[in-house]
Protein backbone atom coordinates (compact mmCIF):
# COMPACT_ATOMS: atom_id res chain seq x y z
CA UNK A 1 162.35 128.03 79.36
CA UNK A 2 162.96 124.44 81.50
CA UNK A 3 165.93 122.31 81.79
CA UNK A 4 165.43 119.17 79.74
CA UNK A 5 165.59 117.43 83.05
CA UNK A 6 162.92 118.86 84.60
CA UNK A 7 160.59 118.59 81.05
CA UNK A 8 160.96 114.66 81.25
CA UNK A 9 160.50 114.60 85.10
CA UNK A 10 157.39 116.99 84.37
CA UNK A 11 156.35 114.56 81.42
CA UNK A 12 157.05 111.76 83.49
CA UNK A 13 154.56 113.17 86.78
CA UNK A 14 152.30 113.26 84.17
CA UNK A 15 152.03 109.84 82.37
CA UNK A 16 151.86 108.63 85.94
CA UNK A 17 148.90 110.19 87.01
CA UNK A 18 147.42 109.55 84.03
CA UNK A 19 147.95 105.95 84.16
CA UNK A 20 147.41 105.38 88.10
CA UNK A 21 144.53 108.29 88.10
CA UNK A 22 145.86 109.16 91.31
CA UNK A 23 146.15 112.44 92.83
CA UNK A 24 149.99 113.71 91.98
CA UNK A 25 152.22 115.61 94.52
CA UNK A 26 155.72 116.96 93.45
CA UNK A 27 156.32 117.34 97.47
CA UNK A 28 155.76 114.27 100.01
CA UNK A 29 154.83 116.80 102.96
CA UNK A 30 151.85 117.53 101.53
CA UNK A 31 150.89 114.22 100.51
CA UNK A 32 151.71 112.56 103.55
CA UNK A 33 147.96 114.08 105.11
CA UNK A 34 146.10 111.13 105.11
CA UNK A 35 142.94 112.71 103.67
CA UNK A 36 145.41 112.92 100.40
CA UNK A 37 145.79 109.22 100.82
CA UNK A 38 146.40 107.27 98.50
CA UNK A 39 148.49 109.43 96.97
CA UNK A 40 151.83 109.69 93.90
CA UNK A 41 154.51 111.24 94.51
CA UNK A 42 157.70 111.87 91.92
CA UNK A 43 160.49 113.51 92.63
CA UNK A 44 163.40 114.09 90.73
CA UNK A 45 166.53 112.78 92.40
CA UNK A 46 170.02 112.54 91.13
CA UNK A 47 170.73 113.41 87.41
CA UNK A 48 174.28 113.82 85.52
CA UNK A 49 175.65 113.38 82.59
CA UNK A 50 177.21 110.32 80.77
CA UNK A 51 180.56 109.70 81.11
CA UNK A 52 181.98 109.61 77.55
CA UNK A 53 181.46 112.94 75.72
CA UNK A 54 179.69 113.07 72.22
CA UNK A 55 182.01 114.56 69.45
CA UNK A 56 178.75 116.15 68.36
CA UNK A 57 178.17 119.36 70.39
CA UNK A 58 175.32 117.03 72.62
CA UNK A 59 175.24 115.90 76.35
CA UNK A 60 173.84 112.50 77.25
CA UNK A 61 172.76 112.06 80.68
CA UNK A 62 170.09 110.50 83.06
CA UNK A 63 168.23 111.35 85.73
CA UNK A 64 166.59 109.60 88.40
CA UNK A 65 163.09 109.49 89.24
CA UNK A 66 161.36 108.46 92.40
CA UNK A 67 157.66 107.77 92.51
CA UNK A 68 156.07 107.06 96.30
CA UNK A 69 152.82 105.31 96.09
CA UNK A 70 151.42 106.41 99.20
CA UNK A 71 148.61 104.20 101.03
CA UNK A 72 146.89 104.15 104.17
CA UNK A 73 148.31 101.55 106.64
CA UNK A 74 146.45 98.20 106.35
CA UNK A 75 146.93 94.72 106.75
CA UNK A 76 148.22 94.62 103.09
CA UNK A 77 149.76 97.24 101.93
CA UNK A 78 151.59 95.31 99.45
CA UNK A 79 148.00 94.02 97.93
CA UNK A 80 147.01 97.70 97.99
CA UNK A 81 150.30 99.15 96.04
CA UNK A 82 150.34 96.23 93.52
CA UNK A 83 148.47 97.36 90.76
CA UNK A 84 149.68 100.74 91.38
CA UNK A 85 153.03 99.46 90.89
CA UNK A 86 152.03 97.24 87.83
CA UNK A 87 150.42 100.70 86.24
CA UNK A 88 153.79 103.03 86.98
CA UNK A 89 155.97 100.10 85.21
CA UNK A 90 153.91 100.12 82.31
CA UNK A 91 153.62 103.73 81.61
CA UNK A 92 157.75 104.14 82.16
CA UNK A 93 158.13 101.82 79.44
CA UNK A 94 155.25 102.53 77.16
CA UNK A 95 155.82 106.58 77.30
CA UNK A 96 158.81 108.57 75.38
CA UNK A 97 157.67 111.25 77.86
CA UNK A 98 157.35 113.71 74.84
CA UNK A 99 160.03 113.39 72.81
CA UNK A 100 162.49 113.80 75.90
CA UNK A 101 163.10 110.71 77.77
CA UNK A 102 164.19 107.45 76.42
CA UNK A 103 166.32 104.59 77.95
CA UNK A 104 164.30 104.27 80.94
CA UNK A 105 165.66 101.22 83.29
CA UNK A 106 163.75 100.24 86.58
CA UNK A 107 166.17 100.47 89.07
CA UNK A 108 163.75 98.71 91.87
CA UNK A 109 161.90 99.49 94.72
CA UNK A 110 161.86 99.58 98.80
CA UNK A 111 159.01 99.92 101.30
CA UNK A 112 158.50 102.46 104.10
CA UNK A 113 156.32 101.93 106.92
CA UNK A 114 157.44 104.60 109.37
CA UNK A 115 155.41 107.54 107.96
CA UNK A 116 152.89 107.76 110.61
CA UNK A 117 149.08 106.81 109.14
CA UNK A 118 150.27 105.54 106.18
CA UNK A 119 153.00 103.36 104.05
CA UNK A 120 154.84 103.71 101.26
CA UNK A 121 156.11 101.91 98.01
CA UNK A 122 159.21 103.59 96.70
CA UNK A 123 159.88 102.70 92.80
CA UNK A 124 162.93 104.22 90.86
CA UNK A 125 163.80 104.88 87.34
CA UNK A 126 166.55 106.04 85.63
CA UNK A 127 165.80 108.03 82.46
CA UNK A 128 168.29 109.03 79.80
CA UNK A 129 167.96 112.18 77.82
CA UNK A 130 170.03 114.22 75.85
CA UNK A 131 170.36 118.62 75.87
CA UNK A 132 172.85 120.18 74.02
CA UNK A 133 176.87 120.68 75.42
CA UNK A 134 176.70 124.35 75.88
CA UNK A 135 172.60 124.77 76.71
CA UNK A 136 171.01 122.71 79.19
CA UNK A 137 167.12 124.03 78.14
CA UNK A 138 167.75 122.35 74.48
């Protein structure tokens, strides 16, 4: 059995390649070679829970989700991680990620040009889930 956290990140990974038909990495290392290029990334970043307690037994809380859209350097990288970017916001707000994830906010994105051969767009999302109080696999 999974944490519910890493079921919607895992759900998540997977709308995203779906939807950008990009090749997925779960580690930037390895997609950093530039014959990866271009490239997804997700990683899961900071998750906790809400800060007012349910009276029902349940846990809300929210993770954060970072997606790299990795491209080779050009003269217009931005051009090149546009629709990309367009594809990623659609499937975070189209998908339920399985029954798991809901309340999904776009919490923006940054650029990175210092990665050697390529550049990246860096897009994060918060998603809310819920597990039970006592059990974080249900």
């Amino acid at each position: 059995m999974t944490t519910v956290r890493l079921q919607v990140v895992d759900a998540v990974a997977t709308a995203l390649e779906s939807a950008t038909r990009l090749t997925l990495w779960r580690n930037l290392d390895y997609a950093l070679e530039s014959e990866n290029l271009p490239a997804l990334v997700v990683i899961s970043g900071e998750d906790k829970p809400d800060e007012n307690p349910s009276p029902l037994g349940v846990l809300d809380q929210n993770v954060v989700i970072e997606i790299d859209v990795l491209l080779a350097n050009s003269e217009n990288p931005e051009a090149a991680a546009d629709p990309y970017e367009a594809a990623i916001h659609a499937a975070m707000m189209a998908s339920g990620f399985a029954g798991y994830g809901d309340l999904v906010r776009r919490l923006g994105g940054t650029w990175d040009f210092d990665l050697g051969d390529c550049a990246a767009r860096r897009l994060a999302y918060r998603v809310g889930y819920r597990t039970a109080e006592n059990n974080l696999e249900t």
